[in-house]
N, C-alpha and C. Protein backbone atom coordinates (compact mmCIF):
# COMPACT_ATOMS: atom_id res chain seq x y z
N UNK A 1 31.89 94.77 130.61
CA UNK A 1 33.01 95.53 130.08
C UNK A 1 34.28 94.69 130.21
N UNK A 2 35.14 94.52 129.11
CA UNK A 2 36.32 93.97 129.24
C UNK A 2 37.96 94.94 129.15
N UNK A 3 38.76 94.39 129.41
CA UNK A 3 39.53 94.90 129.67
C UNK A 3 40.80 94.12 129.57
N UNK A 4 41.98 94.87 129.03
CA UNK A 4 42.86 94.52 128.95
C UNK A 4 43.78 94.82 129.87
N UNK A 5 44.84 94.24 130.95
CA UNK A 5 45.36 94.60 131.93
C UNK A 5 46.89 95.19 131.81
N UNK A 6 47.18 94.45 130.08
CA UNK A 6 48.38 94.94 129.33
C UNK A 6 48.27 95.94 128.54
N UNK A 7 47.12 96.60 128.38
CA UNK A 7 46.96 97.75 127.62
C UNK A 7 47.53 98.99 128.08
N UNK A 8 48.30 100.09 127.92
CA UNK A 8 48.68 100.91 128.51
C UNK A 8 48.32 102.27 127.61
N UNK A 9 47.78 103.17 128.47
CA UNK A 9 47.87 104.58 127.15
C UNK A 9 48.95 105.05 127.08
N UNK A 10 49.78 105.55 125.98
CA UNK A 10 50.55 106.23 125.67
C UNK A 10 50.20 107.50 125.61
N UNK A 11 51.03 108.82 126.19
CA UNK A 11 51.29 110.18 125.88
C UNK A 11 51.51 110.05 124.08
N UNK A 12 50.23 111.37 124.28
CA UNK A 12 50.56 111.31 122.33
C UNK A 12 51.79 112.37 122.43
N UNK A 13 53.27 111.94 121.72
CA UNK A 13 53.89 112.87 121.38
C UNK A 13 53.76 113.46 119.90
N UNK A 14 55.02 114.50 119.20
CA UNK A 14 55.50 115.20 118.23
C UNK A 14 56.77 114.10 118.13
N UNK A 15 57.01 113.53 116.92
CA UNK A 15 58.11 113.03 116.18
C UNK A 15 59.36 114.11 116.04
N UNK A 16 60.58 113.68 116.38
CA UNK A 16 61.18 114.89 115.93
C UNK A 16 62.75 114.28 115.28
N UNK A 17 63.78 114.35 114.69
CA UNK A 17 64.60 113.70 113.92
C UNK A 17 66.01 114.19 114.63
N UNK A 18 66.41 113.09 115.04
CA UNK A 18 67.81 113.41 115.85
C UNK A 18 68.77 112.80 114.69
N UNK A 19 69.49 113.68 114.27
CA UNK A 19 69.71 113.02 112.72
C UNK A 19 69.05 112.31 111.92
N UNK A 20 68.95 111.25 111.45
CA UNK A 20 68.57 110.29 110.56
C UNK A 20 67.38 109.80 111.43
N UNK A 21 67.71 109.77 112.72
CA UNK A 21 66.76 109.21 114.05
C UNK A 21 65.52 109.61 114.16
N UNK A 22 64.25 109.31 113.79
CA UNK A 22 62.72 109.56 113.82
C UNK A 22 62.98 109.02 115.72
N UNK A 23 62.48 110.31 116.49
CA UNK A 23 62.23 109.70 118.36
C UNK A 23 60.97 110.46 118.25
N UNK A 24 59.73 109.87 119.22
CA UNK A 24 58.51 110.13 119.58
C UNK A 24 57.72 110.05 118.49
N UNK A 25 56.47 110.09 118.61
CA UNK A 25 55.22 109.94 117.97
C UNK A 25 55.34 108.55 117.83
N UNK A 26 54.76 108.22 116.54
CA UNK A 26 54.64 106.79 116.31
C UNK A 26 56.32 106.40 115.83
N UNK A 27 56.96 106.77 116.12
CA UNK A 27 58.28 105.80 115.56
C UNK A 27 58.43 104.93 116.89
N UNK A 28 59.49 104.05 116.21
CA UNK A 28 59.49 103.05 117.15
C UNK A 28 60.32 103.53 117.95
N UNK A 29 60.44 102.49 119.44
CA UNK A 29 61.24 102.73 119.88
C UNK A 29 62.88 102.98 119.53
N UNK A 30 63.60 103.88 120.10
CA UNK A 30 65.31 103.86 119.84
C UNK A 30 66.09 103.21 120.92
N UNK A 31 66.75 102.37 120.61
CA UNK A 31 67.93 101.83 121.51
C UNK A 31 68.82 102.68 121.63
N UNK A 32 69.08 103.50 122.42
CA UNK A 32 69.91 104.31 122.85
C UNK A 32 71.01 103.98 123.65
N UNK A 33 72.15 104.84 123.91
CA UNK A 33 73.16 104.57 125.35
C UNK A 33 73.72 106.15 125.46
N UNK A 34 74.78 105.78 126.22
CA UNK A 34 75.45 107.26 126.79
C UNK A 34 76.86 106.78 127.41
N UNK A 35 77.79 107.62 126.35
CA UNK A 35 78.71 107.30 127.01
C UNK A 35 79.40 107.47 128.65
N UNK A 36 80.52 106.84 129.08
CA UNK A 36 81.09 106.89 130.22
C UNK A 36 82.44 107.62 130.39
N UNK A 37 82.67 108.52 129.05
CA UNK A 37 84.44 108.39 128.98
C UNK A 37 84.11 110.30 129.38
N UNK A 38 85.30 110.84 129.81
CA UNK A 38 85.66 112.01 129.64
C UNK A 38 85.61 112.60 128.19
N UNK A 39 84.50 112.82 127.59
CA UNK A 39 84.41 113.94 126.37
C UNK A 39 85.85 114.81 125.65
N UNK A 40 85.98 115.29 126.68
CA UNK A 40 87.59 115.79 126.31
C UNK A 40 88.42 115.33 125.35
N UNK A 41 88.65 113.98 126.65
CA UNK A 41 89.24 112.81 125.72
C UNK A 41 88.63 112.21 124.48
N UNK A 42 89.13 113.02 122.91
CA UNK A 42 88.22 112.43 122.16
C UNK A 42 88.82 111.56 121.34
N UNK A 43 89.53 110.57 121.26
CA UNK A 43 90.18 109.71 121.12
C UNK A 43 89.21 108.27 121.94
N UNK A 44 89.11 108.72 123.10
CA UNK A 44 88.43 107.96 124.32
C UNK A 44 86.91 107.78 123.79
N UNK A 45 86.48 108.66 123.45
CA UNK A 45 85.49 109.09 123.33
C UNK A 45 84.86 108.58 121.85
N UNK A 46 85.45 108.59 121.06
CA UNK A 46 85.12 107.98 119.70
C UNK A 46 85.21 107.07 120.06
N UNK A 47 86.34 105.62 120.39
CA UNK A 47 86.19 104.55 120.44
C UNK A 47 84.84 104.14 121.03
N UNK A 48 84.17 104.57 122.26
CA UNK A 48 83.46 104.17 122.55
C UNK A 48 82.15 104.44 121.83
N UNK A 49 82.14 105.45 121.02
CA UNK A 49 80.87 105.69 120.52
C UNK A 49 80.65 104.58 119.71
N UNK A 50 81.86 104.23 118.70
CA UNK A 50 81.81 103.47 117.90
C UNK A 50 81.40 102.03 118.68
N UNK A 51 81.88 101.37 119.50
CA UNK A 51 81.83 99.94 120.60
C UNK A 51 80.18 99.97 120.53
N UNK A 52 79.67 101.22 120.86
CA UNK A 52 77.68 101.19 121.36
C UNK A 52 77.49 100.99 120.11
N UNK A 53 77.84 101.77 119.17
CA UNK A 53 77.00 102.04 117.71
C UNK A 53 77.12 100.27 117.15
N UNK A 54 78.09 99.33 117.63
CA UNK A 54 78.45 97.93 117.08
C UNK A 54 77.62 97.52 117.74
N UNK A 55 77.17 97.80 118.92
CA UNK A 55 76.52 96.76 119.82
C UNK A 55 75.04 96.98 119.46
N UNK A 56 74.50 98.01 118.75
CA UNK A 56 73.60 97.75 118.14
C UNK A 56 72.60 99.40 118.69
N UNK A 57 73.21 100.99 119.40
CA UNK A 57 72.93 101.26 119.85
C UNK A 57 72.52 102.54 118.39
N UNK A 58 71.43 102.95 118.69
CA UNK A 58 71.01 103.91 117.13
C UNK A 58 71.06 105.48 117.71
N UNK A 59 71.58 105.58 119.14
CA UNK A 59 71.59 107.08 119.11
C UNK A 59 72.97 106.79 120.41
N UNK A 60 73.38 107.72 120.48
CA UNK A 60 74.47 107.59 121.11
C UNK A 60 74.82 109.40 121.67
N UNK A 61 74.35 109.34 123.16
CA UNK A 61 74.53 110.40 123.79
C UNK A 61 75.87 110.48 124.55
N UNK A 62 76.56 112.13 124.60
CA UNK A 62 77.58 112.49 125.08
C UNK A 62 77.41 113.26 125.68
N UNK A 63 78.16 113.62 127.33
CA UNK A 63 78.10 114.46 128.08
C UNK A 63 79.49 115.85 127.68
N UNK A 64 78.43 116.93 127.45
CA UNK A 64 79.20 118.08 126.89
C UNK A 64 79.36 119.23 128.35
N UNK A 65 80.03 118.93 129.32
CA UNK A 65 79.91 119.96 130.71
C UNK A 65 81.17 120.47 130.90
N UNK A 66 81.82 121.24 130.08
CA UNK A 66 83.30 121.94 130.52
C UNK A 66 83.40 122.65 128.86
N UNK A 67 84.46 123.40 128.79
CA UNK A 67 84.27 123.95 127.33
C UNK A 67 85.03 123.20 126.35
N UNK A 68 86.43 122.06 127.52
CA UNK A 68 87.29 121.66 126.64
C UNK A 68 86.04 120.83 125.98
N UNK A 69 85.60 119.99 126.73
CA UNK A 69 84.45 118.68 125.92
C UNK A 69 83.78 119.69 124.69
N UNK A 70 83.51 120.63 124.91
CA UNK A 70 82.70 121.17 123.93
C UNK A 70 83.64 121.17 122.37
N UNK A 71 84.92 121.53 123.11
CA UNK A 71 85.97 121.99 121.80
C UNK A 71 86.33 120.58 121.10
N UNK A 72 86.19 119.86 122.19
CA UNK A 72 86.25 117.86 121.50
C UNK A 72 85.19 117.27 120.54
N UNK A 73 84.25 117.98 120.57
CA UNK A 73 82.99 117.32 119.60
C UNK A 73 82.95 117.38 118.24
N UNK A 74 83.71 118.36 117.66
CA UNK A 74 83.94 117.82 116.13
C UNK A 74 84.98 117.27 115.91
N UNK A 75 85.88 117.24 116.87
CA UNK A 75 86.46 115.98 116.28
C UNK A 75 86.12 114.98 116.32
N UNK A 76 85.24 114.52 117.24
CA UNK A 76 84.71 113.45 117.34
C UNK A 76 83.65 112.83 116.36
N UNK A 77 83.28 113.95 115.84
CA UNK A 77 82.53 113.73 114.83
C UNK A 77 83.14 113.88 113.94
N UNK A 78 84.14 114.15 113.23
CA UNK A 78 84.99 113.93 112.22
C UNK A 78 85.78 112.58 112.29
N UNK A 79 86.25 111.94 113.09
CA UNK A 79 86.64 110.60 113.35
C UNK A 79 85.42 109.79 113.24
N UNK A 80 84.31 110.31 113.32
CA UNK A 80 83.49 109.07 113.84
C UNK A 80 82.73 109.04 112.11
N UNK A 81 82.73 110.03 111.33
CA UNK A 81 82.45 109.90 110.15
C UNK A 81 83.78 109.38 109.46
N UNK A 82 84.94 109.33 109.44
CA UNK A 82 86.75 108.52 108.82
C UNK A 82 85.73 107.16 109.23
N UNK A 83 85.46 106.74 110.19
CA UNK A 83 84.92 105.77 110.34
C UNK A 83 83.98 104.65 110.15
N UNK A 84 82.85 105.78 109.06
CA UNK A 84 81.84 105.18 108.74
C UNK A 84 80.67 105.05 109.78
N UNK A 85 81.11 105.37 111.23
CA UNK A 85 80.03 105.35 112.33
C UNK A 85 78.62 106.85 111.92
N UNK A 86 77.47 106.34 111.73
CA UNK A 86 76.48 107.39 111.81
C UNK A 86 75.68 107.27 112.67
N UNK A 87 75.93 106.78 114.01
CA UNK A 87 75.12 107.12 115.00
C UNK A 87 75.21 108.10 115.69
């Protein structure tokens, strides 16, 4: 019997579309990040999305934990589309 020592099984997942983003099943891997800035701050907060999305990052997570951050997210997504950013 032979064997490969680099072979690894994968968990079969469900594909599911984080926007445009195919994550699990057979898609490939996503280069992801997460920002560091206060959400709130969405000024702060766009720039940086945009900095990951340059550096080559295809999903770009934000921490939403207070209500102001919550009330910051379309703008952020309205700047970040003025921008041309679709990650």
């Amino acid at each position: 019997m032979t064997s490969n020592r680099f072979s690894i099984a994968r968990h079969q997942t469900h594909s599911v579309a984080v926007g445009p983003v195919p994550v699990g099943g057979n898609a490939p891997v996503v280069v992801q990040s997460m920002t560091n800035t206060d959400t709130a701050d969405a000024d702060t907060t766009t720039r940086q999305v945009a900095q990951l999305a340059q550096a080559g990052s295809e999903l770009v997570r934000i921490t939403v934990n207070s209500d102001e951050a919550a009330r910051a997210v379309p703008s952020i997504r309205e700047k970040l589309d003025a921008m041309g950013v679709t990650t």
